[in-house]
Protein backbone atom coordinates (compact mmCIF):
# COMPACT_ATOMS: atom_id res chain seq x y z
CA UNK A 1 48.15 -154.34 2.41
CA UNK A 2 51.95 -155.46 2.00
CA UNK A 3 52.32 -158.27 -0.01
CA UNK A 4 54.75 -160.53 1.71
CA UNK A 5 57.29 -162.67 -0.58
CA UNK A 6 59.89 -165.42 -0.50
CA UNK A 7 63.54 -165.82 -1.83
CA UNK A 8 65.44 -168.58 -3.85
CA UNK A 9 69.02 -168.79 -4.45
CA UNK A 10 70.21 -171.50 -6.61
CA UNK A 11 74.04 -171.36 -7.44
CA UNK A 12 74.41 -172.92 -11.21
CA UNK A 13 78.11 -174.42 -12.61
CA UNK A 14 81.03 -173.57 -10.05
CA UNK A 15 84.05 -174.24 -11.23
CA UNK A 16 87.50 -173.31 -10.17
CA UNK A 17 88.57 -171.94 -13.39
CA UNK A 18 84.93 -170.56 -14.79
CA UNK A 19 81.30 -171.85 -15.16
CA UNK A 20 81.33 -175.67 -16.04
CA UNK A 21 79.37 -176.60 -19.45
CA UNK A 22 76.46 -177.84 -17.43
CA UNK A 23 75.86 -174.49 -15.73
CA UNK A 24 75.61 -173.04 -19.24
CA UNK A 25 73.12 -175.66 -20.17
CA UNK A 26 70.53 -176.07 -17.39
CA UNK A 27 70.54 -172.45 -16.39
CA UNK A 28 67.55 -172.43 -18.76
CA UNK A 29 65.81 -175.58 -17.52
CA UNK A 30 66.12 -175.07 -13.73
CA UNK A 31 64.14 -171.05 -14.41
CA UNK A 32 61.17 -173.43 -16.25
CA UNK A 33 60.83 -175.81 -13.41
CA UNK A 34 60.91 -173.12 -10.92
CA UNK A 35 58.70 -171.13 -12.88
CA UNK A 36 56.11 -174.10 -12.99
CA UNK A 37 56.31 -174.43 -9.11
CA UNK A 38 55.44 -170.23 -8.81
CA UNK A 39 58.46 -168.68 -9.07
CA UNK A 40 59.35 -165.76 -10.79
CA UNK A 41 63.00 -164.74 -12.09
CA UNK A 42 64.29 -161.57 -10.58
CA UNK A 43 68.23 -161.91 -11.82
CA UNK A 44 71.05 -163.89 -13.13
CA UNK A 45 74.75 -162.79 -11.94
CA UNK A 46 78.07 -164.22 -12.06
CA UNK A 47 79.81 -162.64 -8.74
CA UNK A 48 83.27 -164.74 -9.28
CA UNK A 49 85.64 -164.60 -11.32
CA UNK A 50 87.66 -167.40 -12.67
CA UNK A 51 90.25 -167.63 -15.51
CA UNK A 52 90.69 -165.17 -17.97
CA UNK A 53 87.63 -163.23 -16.71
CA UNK A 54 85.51 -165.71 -16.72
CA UNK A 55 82.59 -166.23 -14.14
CA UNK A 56 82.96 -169.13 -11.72
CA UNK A 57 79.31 -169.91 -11.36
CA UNK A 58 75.95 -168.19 -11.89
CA UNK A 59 73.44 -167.45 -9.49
CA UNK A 60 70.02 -167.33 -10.00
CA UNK A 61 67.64 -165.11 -7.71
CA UNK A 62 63.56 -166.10 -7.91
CA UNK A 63 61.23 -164.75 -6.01
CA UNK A 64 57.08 -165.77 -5.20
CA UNK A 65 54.60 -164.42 -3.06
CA UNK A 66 53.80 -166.02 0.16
């Protein structure tokens, strides 16, 4: 049988120039509390870029079965 799962995508930090300080500090945090409520981390990425290279935000994908 198939097992059957669910999706989360929380967007952490966007800035206009790169990822604000909070982004970089409750990244950690907001994967805990998830994780607490069932949810698993499948990735972290930082699609945009801001100044010099920098990411504009990071997204975090999480997953749990249905």
């Amino acid at each position: 049988m198939a097992r059957n799962y669910e999706y989360k995508f929380i967007r952490l930090g966007e800035g206009i120039l790169g990822v604000r300080k909070e982004g970089k500090l409750t990244y950690q945090e907001t994967i805990q509390q998830h994780a607490r409520e069932g949810w698993r981390l499948v990735q972290i990425f930082a699609p945009g870029i801001g100044a010099y290279g920098a990411a504009k935000y990071y997204e975090i994908v999480l997953e749990r079965e249905r």
